[in-house]
C-alpha atoms as a PDB file:
ATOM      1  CA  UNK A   1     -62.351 -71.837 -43.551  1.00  0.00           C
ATOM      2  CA  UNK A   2     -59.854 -70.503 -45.684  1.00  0.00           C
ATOM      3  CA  UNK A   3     -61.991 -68.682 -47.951  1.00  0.00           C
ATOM      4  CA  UNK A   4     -63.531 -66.047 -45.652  1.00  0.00           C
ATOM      5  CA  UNK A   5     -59.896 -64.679 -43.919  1.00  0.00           C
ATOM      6  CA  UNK A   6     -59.248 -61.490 -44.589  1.00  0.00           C
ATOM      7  CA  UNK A   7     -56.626 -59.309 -43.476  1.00  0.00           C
ATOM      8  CA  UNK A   8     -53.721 -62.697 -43.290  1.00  0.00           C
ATOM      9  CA  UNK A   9     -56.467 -64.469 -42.011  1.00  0.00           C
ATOM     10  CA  UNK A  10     -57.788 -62.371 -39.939  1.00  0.00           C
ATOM     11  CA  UNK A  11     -62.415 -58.375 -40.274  1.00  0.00           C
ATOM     12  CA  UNK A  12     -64.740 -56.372 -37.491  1.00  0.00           C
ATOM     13  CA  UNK A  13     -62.994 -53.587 -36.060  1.00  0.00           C
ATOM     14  CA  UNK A  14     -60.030 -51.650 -36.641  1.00  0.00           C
ATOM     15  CA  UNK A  15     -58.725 -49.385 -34.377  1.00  0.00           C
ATOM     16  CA  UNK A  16     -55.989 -46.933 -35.731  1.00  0.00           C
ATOM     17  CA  UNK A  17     -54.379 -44.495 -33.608  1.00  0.00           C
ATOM     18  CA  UNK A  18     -51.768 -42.020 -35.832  1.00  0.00           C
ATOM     19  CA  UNK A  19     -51.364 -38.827 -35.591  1.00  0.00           C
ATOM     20  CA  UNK A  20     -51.661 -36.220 -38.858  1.00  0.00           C
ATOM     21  CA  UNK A  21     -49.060 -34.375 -41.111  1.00  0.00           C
ATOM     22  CA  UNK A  22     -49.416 -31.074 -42.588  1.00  0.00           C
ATOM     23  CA  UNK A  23     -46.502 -31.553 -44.805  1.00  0.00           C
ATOM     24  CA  UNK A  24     -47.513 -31.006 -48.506  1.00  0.00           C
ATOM     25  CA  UNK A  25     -51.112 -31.792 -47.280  1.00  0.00           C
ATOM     26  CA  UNK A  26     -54.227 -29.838 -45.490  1.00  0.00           C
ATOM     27  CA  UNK A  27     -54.366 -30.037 -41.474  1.00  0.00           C
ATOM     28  CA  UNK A  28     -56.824 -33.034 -39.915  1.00  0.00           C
ATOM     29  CA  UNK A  29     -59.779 -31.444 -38.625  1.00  0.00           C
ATOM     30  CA  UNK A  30     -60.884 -32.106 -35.275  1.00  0.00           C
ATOM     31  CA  UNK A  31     -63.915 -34.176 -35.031  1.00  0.00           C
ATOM     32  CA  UNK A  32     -66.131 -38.025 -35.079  1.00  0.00           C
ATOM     33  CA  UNK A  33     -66.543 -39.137 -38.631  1.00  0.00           C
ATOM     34  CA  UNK A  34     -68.573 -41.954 -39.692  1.00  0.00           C
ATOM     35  CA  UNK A  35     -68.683 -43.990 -43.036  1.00  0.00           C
ATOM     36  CA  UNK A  36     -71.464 -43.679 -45.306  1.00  0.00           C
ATOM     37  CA  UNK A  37     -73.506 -46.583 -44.031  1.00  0.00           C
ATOM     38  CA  UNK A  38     -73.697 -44.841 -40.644  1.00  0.00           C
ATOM     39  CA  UNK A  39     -74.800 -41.711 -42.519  1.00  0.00           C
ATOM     40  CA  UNK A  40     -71.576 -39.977 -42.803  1.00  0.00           C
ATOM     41  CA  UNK A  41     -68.930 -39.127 -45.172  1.00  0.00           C
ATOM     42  CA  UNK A  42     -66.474 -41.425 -45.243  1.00  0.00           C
ATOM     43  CA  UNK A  43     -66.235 -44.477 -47.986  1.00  0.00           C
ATOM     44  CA  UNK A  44     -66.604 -47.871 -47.231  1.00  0.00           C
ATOM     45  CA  UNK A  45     -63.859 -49.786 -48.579  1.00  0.00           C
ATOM     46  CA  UNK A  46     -62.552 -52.977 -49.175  1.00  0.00           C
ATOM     47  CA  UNK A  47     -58.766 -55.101 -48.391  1.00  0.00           C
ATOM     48  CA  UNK A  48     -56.715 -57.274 -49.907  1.00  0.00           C
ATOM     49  CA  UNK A  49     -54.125 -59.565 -47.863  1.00  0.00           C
ATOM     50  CA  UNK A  50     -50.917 -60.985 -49.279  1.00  0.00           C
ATOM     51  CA  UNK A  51     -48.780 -64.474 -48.498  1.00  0.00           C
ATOM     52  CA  UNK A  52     -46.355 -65.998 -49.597  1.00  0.00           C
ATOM     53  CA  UNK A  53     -48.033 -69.628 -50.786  1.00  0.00           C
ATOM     54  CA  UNK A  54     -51.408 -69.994 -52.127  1.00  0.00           C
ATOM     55  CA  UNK A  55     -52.472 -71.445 -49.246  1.00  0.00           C
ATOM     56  CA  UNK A  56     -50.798 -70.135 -46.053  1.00  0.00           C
ATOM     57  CA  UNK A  57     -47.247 -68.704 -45.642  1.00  0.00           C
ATOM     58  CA  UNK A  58     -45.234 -65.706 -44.164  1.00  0.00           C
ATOM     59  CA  UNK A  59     -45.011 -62.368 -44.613  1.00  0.00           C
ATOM     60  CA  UNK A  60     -48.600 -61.410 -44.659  1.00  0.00           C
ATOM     61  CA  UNK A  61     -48.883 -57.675 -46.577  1.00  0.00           C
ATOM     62  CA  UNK A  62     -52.419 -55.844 -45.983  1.00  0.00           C
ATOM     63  CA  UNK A  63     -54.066 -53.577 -48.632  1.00  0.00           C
ATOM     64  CA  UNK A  64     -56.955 -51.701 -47.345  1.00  0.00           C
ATOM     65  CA  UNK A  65     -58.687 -49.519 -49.319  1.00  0.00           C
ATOM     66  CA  UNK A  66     -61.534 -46.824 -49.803  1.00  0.00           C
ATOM     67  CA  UNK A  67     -64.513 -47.918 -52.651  1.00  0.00           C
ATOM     68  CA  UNK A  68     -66.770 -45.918 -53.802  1.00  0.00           C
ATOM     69  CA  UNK A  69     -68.756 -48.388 -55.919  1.00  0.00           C
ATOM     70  CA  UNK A  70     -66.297 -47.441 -59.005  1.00  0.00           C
ATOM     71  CA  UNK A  71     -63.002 -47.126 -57.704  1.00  0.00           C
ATOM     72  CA  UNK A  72     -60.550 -47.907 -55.417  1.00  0.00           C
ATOM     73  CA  UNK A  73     -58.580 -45.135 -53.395  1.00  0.00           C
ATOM     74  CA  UNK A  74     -60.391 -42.315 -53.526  1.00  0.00           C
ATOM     75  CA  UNK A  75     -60.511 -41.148 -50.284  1.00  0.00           C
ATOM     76  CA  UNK A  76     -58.513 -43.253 -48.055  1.00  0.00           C
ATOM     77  CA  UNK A  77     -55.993 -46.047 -47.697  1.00  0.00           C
ATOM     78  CA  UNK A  78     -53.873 -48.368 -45.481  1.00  0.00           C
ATOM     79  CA  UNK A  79     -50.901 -49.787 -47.302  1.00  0.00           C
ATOM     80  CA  UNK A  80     -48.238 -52.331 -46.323  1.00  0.00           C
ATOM     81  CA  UNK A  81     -48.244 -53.620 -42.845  1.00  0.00           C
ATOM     82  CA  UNK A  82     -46.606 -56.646 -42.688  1.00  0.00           C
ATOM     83  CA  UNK A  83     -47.160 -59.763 -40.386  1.00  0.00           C
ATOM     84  CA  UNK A  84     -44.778 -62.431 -39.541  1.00  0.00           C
ATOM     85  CA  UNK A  85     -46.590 -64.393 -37.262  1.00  0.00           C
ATOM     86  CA  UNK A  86     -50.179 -65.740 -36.199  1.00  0.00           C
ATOM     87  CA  UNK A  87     -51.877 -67.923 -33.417  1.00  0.00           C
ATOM     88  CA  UNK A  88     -55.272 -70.017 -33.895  1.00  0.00           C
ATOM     89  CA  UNK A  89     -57.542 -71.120 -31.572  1.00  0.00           C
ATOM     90  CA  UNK A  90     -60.006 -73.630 -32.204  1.00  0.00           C
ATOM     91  CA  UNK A  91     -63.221 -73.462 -30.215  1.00  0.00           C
ATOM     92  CA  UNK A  92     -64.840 -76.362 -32.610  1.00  0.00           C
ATOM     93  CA  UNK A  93     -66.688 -78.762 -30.847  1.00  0.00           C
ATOM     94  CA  UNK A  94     -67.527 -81.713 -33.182  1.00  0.00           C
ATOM     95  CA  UNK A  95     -67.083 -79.744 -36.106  1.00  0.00           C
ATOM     96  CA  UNK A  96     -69.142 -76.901 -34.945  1.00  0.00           C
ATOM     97  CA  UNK A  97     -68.610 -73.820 -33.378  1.00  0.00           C
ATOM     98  CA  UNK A  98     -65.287 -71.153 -34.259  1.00  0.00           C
ATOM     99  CA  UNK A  99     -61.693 -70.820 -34.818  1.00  0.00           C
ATOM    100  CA  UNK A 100     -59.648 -67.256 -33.813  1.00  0.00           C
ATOM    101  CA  UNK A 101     -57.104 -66.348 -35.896  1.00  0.00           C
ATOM    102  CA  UNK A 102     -54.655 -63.372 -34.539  1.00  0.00           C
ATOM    103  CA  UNK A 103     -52.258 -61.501 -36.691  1.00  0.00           C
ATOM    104  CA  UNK A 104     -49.614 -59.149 -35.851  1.00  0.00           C
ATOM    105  CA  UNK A 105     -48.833 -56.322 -38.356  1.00  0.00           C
ATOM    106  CA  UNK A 106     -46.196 -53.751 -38.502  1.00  0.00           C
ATOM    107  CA  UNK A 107     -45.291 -50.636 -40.427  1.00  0.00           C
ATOM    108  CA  UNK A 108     -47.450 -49.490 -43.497  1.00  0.00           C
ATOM    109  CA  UNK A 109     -49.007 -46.138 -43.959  1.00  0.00           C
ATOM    110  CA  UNK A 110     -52.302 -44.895 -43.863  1.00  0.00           C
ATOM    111  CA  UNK A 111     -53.695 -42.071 -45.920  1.00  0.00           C
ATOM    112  CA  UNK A 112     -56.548 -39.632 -46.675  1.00  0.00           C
ATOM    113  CA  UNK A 113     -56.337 -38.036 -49.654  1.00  0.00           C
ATOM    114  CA  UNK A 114     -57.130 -34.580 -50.775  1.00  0.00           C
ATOM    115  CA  UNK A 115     -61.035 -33.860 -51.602  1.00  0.00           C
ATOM    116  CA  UNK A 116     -62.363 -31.176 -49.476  1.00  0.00           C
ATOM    117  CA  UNK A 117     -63.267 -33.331 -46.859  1.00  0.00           C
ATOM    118  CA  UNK A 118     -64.554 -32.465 -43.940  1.00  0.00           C
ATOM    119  CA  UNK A 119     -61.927 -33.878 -41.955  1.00  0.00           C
ATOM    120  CA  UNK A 120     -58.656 -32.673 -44.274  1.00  0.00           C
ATOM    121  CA  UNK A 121     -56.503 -34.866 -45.475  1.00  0.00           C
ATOM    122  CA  UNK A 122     -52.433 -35.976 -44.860  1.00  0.00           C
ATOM    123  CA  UNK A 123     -50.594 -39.409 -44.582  1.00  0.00           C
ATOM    124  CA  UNK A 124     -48.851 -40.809 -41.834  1.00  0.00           C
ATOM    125  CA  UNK A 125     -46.753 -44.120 -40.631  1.00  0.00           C
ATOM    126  CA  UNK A 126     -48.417 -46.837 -38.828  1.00  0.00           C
ATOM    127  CA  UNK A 127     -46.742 -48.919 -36.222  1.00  0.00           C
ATOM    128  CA  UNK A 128     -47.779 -52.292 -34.661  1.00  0.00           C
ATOM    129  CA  UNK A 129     -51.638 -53.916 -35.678  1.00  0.00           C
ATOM    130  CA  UNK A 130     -53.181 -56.679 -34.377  1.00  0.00           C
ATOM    131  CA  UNK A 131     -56.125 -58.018 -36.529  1.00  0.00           C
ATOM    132  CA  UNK A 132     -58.222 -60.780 -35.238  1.00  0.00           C
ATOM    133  CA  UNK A 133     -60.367 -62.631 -37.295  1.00  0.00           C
ATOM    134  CA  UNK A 134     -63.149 -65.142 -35.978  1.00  0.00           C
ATOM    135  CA  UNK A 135     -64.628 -67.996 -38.557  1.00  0.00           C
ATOM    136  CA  UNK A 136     -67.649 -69.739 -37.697  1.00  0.00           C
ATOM    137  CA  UNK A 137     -68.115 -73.428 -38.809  1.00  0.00           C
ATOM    138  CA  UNK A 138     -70.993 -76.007 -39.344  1.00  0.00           C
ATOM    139  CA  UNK A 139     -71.429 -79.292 -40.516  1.00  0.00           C
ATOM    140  CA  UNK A 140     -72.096 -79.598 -44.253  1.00  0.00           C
ATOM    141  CA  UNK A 141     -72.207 -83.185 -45.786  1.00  0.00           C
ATOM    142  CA  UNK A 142     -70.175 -83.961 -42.410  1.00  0.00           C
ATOM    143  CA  UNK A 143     -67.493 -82.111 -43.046  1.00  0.00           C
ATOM    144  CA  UNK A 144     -66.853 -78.790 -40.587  1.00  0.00           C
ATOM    145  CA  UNK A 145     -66.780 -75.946 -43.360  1.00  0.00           C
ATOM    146  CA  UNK A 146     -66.246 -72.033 -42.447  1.00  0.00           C
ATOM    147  CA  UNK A 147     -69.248 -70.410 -43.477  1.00  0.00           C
ATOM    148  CA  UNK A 148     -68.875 -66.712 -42.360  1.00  0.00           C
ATOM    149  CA  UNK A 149     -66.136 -64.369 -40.493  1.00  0.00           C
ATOM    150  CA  UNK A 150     -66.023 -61.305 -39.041  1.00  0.00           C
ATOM    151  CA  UNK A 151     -62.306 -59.495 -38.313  1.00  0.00           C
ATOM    152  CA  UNK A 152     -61.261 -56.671 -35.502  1.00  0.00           C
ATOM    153  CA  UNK A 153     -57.815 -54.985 -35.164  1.00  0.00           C
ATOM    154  CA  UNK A 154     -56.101 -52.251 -33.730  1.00  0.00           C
ATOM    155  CA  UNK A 155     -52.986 -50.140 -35.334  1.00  0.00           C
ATOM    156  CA  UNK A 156     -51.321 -47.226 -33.947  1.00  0.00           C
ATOM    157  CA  UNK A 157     -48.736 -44.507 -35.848  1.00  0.00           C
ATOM    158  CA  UNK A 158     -47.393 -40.863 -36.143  1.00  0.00           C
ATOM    159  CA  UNK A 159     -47.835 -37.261 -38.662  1.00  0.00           C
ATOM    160  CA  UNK A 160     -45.996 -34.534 -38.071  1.00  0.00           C
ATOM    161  CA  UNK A 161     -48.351 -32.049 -36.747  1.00  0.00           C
ATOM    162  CA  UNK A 162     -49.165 -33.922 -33.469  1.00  0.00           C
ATOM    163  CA  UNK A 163     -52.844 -34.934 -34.528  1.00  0.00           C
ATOM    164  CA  UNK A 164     -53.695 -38.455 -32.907  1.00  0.00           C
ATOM    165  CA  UNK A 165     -56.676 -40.074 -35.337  1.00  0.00           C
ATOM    166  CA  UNK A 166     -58.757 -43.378 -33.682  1.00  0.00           C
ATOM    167  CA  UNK A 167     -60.452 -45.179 -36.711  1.00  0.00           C
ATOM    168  CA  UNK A 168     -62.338 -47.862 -35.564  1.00  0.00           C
ATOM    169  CA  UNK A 169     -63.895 -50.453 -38.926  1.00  0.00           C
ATOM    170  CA  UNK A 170     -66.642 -52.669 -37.880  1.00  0.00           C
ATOM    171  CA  UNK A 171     -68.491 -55.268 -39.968  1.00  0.00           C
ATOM    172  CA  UNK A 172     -66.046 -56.359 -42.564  1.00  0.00           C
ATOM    173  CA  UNK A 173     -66.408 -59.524 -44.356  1.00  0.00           C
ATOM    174  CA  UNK A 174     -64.475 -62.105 -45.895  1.00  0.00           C
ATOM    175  CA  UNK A 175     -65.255 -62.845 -49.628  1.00  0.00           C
ATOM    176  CA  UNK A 176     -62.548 -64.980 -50.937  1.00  0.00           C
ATOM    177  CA  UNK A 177     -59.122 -66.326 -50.636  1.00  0.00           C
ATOM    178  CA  UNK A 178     -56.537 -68.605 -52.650  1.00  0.00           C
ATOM    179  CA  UNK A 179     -56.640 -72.268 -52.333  1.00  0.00           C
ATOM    180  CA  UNK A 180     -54.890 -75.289 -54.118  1.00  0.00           C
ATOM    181  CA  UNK A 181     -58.040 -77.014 -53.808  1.00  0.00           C
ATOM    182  CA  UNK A 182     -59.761 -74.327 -56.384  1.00  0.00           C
ATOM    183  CA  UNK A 183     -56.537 -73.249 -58.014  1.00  0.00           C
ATOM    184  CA  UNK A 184     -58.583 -71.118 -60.661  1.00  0.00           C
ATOM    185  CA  UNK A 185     -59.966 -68.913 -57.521  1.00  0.00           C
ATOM    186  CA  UNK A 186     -58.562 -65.472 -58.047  1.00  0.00           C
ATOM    187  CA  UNK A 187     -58.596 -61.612 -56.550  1.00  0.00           C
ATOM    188  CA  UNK A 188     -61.404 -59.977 -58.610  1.00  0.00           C
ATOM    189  CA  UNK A 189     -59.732 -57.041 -60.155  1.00  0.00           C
ATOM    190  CA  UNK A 190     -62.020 -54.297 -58.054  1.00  0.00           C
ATOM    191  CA  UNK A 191     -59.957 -55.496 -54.763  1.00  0.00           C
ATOM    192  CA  UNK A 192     -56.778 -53.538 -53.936  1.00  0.00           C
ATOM    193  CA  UNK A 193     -53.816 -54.700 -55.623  1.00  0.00           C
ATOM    194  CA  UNK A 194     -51.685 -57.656 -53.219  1.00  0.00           C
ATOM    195  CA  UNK A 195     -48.659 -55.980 -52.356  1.00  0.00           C
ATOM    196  CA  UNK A 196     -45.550 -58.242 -51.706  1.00  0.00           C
ATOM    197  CA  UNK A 197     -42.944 -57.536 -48.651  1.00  0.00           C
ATOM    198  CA  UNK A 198     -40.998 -55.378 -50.762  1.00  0.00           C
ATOM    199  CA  UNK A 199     -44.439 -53.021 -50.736  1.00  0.00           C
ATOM    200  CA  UNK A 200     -44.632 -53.260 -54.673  1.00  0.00           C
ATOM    201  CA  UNK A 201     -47.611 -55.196 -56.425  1.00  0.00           C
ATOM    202  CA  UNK A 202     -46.645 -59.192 -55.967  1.00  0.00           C
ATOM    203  CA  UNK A 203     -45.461 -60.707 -58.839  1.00  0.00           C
ATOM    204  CA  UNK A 204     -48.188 -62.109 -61.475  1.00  0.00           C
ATOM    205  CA  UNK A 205     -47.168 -66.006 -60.163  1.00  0.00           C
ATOM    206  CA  UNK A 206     -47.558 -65.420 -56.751  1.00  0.00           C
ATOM    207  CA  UNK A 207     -51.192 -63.422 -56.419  1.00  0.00           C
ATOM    208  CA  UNK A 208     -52.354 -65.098 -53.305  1.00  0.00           C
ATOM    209  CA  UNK A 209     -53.784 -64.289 -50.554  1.00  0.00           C
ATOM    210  CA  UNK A 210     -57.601 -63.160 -49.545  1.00  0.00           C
ATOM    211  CA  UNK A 211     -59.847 -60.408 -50.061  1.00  0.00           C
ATOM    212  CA  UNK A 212     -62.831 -58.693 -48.321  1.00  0.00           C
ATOM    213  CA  UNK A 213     -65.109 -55.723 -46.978  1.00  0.00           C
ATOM    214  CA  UNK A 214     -64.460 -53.103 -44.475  1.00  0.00           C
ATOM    215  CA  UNK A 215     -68.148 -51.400 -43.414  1.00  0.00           C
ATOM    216  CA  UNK A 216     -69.234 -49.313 -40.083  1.00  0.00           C
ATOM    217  CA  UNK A 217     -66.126 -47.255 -39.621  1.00  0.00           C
ATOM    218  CA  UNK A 218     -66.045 -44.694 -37.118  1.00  0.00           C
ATOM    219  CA  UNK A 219     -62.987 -41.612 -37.047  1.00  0.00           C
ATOM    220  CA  UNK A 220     -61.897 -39.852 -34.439  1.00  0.00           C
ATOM    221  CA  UNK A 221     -59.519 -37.143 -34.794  1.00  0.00           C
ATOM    222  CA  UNK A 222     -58.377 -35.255 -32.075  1.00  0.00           C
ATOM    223  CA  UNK A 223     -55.699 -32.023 -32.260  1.00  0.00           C
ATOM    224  CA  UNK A 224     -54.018 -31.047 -29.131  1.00  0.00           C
ATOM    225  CA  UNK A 225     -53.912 -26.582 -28.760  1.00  0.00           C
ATOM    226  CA  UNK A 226     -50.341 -25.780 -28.318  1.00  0.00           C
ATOM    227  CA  UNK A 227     -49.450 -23.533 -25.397  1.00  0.00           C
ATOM    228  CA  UNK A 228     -47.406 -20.388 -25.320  1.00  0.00           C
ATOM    229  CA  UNK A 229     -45.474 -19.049 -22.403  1.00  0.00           C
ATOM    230  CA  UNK A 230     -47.044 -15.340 -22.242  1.00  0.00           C
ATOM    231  CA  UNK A 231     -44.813 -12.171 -22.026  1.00  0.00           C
ATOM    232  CA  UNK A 232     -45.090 -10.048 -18.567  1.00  0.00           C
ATOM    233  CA  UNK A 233     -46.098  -7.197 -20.972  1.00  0.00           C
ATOM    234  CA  UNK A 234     -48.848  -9.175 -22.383  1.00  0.00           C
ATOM    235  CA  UNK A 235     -50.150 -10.187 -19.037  1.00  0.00           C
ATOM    236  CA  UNK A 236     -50.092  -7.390 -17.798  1.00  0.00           C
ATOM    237  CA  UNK A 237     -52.472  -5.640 -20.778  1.00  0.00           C
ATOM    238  CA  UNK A 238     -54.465  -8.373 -19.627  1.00  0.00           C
ATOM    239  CA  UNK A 239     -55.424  -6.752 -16.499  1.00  0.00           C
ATOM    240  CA  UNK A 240     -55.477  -3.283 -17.851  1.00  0.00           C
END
């Protein structure tokens, strides 16, 4: 079902491995961060995915990002991996039962933003994602209709400083997508903008695509101590 892929089709969990820049932004902080539904601090958030044709079509261009119930971007975001390409496998059995879709994404950034946060803040470049998103259909009026989906990923990237970040999104939802067959479907404004394979905002006639949730994230950062070569004078004050 059309309607609930999110992410090019593809929400559950997303795994992002980068590592953290201290260029013109605070150092990551060392730690396990949770969102705000786990009882931590980071936002919840919601995506956006961009094609080419209303209904289907390649490039795919994600949009993730932070919501605070207001706005969008606050606190974090993933912009402009692209996908190319994407395999489905149908499990249906009369109708019933689910369809995989898997999506492979590369480049984009992803960002925190500056806020006193307990984990810093600093933006890095992502490399390759896969996002897999699982719809499950029923029977309605006797015709096999997607009903619900859940979507899971993994991304990986670089910042300068050597930080690697794991930032895992569970629970995400699809809420909508673009169809010919209910042409007057739209984004809702309060979704991230659809960004076209030039990384801009798509053009006002081609805003298609679909749109969703991302809930139950979990961040790990983890910083790597640098080691220094010690000086025979400074060992040997060592043993003074």
């Amino acid at each position: 079902m059309k309607s609930m892929r999110v992410w090019s089709g593809p929400i559950l969990l997303l795994l992002v491995t980068v590592a953290a820049s201290s260029i013109a932004f605070a150092d990551p902080v060392q730690g396990t961060y949770t969102s705000t539904d786990l009882g931590g601090q980071l936002l919840t958030g919601r995506a956006a995915t961009w094609r080419s044709g209303i209904n289907s079509g390649f490039p795919h261009v994600l949009h993730a990002q932070s919501w605070d119930g207001a706005a969008l971007g606050a606190q974090w975001e993933i912009s402009c991996p692209t996908s190319s390409s994407m395999t489905v496998q149908d499990n249906r059995v009369g109708g019933v039962g689910t369809i995989v879709y898997t999506s492979t994404f590369d480049g984009g950034t992803f960002s925190f933003f500056a806020g006193g946060w307990p984990w810093g803040d600093g933006t890095g470049t992502l490399g390759a994602m896969t996002v897999i998103t699982t719809v499950q259909y029923v029977l309605i009026g006797g015709v096999s209709t997607g009903v619900a989906a859940v979507i899971n990923g993994n991304t990986s990237g670089t910042f300068a400083n050597g930080c690697t970040l794991v930032f895992a999104i569970g629970n995400g939802v699809g809420v909508g997508e673009t169809t010919s067959l209910y042409p007057a479907i739209t984004k809702p404004a309060d979704y991230p903008t659809f960004l076209d394979d030039s990384c801009g905002p798509a053009p006002v006639g081609q805003q298609y695509g679909s749109w969703g949730t991302v809930i139950t994230i979990t961040m790990q950062i983890d910083c790597a101590v640098p080691t220094e070569d010690a000086s025979w004078s400074s060992v040997k004050a060592a043993y003074r």
